[in-house]
N, C-alpha and C. Protein backbone atom coordinates (compact mmCIF):
# COMPACT_ATOMS: atom_id res chain seq x y z
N UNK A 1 181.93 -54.42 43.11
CA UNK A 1 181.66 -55.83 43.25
C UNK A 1 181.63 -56.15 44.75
N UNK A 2 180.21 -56.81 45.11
CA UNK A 2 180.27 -56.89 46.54
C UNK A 2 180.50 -58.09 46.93
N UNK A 3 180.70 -58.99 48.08
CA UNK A 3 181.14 -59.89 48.32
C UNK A 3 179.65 -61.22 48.04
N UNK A 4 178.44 -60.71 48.18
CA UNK A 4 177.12 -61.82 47.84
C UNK A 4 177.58 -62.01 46.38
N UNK A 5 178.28 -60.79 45.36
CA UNK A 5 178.50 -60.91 44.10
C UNK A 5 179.52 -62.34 43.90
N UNK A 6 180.44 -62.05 44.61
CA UNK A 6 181.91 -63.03 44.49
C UNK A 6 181.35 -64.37 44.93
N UNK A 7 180.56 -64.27 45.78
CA UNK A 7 179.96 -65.57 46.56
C UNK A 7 178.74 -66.01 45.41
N UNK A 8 177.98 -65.14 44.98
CA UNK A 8 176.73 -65.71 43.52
C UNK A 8 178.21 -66.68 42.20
N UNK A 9 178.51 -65.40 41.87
CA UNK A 9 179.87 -66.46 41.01
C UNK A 9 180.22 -67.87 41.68
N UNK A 10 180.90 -67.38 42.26
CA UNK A 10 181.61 -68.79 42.98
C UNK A 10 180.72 -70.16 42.81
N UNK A 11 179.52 -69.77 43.41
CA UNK A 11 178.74 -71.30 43.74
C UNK A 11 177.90 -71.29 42.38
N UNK A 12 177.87 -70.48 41.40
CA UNK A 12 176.96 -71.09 40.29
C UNK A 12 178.56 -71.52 39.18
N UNK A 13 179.53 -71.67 39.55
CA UNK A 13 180.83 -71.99 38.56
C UNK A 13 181.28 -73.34 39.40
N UNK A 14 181.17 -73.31 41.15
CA UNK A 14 181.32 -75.05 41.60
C UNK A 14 179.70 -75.91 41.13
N UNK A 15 178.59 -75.05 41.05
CA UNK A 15 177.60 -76.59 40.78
C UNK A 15 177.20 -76.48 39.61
N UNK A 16 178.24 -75.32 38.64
CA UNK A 16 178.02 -75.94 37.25
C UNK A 16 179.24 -77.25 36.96
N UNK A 17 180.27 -76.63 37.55
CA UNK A 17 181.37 -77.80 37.22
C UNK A 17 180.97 -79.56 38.06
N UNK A 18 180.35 -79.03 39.10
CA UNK A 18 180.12 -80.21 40.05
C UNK A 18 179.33 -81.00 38.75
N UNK A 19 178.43 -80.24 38.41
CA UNK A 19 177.27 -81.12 37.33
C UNK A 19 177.69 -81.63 36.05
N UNK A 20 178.80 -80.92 35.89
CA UNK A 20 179.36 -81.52 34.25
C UNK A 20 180.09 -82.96 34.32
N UNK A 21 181.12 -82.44 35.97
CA UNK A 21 181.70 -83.84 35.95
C UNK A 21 181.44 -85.23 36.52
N UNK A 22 180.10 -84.93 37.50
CA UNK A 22 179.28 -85.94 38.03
C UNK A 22 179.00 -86.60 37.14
N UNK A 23 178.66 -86.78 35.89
CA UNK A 23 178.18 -87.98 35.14
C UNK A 23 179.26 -88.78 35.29
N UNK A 24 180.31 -88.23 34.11
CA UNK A 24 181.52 -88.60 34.04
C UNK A 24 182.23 -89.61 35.02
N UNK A 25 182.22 -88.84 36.23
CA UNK A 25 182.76 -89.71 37.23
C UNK A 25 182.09 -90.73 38.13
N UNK A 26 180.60 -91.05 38.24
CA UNK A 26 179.45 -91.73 38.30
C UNK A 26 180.05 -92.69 37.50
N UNK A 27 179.96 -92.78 36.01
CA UNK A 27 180.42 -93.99 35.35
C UNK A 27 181.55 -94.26 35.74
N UNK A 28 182.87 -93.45 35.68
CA UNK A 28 183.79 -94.00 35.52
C UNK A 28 184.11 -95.47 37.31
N UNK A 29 183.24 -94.46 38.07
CA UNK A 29 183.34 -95.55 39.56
C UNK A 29 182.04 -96.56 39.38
N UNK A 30 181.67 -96.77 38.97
CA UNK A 30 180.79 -97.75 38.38
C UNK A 30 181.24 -98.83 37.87
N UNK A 31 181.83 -98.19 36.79
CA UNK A 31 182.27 -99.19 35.55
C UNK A 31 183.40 -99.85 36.47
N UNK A 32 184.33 -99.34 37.31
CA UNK A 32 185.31 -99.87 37.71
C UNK A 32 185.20 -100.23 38.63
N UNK A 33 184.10 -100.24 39.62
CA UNK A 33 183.64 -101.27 40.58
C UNK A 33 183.40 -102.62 39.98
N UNK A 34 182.33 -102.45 38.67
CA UNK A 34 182.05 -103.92 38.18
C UNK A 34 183.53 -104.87 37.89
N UNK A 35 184.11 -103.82 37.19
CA UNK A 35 185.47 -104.62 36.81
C UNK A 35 186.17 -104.55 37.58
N UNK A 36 186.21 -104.33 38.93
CA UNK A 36 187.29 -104.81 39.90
C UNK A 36 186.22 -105.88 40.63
N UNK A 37 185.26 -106.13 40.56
CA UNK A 37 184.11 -107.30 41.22
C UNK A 37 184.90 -108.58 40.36
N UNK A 38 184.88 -108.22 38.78
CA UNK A 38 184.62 -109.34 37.87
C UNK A 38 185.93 -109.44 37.81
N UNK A 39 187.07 -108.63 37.96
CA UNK A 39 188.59 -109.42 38.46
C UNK A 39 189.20 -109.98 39.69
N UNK A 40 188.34 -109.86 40.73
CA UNK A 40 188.43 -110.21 41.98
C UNK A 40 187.68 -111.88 41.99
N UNK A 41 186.70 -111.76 41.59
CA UNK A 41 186.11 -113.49 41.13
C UNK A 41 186.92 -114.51 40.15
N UNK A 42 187.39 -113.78 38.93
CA UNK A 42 188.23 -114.77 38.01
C UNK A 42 189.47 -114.68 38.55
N UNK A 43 190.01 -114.10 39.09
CA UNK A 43 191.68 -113.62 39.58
C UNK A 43 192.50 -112.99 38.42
N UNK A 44 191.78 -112.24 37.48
CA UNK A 44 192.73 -111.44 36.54
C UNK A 44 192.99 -110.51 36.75
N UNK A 45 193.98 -110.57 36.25
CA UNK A 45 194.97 -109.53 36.52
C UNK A 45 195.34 -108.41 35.55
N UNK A 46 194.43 -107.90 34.63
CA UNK A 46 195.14 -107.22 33.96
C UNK A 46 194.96 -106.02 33.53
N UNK A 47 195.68 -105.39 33.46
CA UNK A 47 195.47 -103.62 33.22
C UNK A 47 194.80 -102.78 32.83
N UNK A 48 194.75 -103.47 31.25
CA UNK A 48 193.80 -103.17 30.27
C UNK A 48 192.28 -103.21 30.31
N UNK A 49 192.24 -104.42 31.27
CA UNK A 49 190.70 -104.85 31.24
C UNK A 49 190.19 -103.83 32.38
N UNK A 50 190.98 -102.64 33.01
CA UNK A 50 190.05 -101.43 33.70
C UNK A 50 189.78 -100.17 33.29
N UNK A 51 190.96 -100.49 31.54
CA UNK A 51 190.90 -99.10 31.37
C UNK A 51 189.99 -98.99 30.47
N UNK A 52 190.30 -99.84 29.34
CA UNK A 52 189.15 -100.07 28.17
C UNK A 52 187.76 -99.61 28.62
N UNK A 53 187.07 -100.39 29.25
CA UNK A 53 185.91 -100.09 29.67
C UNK A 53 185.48 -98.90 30.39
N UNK A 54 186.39 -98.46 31.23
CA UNK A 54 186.35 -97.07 31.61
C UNK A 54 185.94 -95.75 30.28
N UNK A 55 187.14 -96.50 29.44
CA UNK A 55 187.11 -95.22 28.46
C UNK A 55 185.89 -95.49 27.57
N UNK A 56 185.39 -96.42 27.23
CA UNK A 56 183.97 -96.98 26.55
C UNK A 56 182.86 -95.83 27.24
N UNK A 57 182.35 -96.47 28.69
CA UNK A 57 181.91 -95.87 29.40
C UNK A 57 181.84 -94.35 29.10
N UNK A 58 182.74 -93.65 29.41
CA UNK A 58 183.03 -92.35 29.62
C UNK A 58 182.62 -91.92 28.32
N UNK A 59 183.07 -92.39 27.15
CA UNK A 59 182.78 -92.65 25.50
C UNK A 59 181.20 -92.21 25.45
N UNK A 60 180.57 -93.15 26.08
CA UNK A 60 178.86 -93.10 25.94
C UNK A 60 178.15 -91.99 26.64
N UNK A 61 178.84 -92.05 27.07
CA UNK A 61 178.67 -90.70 28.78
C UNK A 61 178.12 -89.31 27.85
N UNK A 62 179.97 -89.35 26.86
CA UNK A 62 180.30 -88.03 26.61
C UNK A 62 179.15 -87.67 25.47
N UNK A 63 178.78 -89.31 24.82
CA UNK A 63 177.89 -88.85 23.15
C UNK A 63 176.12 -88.99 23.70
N UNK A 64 175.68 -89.67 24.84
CA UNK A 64 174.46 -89.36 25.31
C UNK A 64 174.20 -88.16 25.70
N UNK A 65 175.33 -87.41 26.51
CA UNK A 65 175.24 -86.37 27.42
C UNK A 65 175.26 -85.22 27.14
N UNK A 66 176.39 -85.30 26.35
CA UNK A 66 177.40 -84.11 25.58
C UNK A 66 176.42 -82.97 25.02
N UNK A 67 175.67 -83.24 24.20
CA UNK A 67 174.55 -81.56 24.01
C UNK A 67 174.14 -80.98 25.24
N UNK A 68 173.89 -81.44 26.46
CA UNK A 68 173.33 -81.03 27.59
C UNK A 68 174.58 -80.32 28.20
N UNK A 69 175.83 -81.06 28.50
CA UNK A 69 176.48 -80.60 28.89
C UNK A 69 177.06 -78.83 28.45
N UNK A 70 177.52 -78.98 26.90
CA UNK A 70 177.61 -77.94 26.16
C UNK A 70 176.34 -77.03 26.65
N UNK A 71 175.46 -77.05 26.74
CA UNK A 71 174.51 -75.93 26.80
C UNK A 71 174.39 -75.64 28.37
N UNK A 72 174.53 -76.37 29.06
CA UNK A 72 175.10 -75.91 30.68
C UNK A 72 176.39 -75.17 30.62
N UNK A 73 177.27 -75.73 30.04
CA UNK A 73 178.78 -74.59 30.03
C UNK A 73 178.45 -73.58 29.13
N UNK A 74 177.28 -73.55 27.60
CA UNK A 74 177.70 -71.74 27.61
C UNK A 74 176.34 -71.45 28.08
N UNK A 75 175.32 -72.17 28.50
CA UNK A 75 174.99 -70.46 29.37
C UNK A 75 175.37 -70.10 30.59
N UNK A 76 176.11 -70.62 30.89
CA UNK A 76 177.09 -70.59 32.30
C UNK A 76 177.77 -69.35 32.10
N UNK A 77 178.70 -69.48 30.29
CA UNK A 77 179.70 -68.15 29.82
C UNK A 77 178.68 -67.28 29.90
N UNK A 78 177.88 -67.38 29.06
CA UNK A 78 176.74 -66.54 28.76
C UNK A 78 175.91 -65.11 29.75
N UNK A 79 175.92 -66.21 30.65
CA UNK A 79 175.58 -65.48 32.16
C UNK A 79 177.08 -64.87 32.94
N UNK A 80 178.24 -64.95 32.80
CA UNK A 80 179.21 -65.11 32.90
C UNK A 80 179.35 -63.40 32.12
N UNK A 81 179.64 -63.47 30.89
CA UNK A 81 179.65 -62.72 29.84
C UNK A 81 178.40 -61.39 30.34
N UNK A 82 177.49 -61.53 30.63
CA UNK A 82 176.48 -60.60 31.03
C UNK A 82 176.25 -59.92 31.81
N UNK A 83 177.33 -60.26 32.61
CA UNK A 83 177.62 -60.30 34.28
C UNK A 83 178.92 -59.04 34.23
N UNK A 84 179.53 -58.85 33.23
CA UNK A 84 180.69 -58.12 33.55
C UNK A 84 180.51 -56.55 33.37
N UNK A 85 179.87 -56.31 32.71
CA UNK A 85 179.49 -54.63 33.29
C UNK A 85 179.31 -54.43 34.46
N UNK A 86 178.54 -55.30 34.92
CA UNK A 86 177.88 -54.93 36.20
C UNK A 86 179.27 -54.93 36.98
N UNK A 87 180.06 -56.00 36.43
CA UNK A 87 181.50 -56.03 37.27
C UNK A 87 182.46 -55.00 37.03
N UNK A 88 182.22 -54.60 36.25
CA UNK A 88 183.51 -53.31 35.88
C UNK A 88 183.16 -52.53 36.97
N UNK A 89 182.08 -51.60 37.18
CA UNK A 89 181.88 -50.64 37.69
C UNK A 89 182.51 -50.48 38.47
């Protein structure tokens, strides 16, 4: 295993993970910009009203997204999995 090998791994396992959780976290600073806009104008104050919507959000994220995602993480294994002979040697 040569070091371009360790370095090919590495960066196709950070911009598969980078890509799974970019949606995710796209909404979740989104959603909670609006609702810290729309509690900063009324003056409320309350807890619930950042999380709820967060988790809604993230909710829609996961059921629009979610087949895409799954098929980015296994052929990620997949390639992963295919990859290890070559690594034994």
């Amino acid at each position: 295993m040569t070091d371009a090998t360790v370095l090919a791994i590495m960066r196709e396992a950070m911009t598969t993970t980078l890509s799974l959780a970019l949606p995710l976290l796209a909404v979740a600073m989104v959603v909670g910009l609006i609702v810290s806009l729309f509690q900063a104008v009324t003056q409320i104050t309350e807890m619930s009203l950042t999380f709820v919507p967060k988790l809604l959000g993230m909710a829609a994220v996961l059921l629009l997204m979610g087949p895409w995602m799954l098929h980015k993480l296994l052929s990620f294994t997949e390639w992963i999995f295919a990859l290890l002979p070559q690594l034994a040697r």
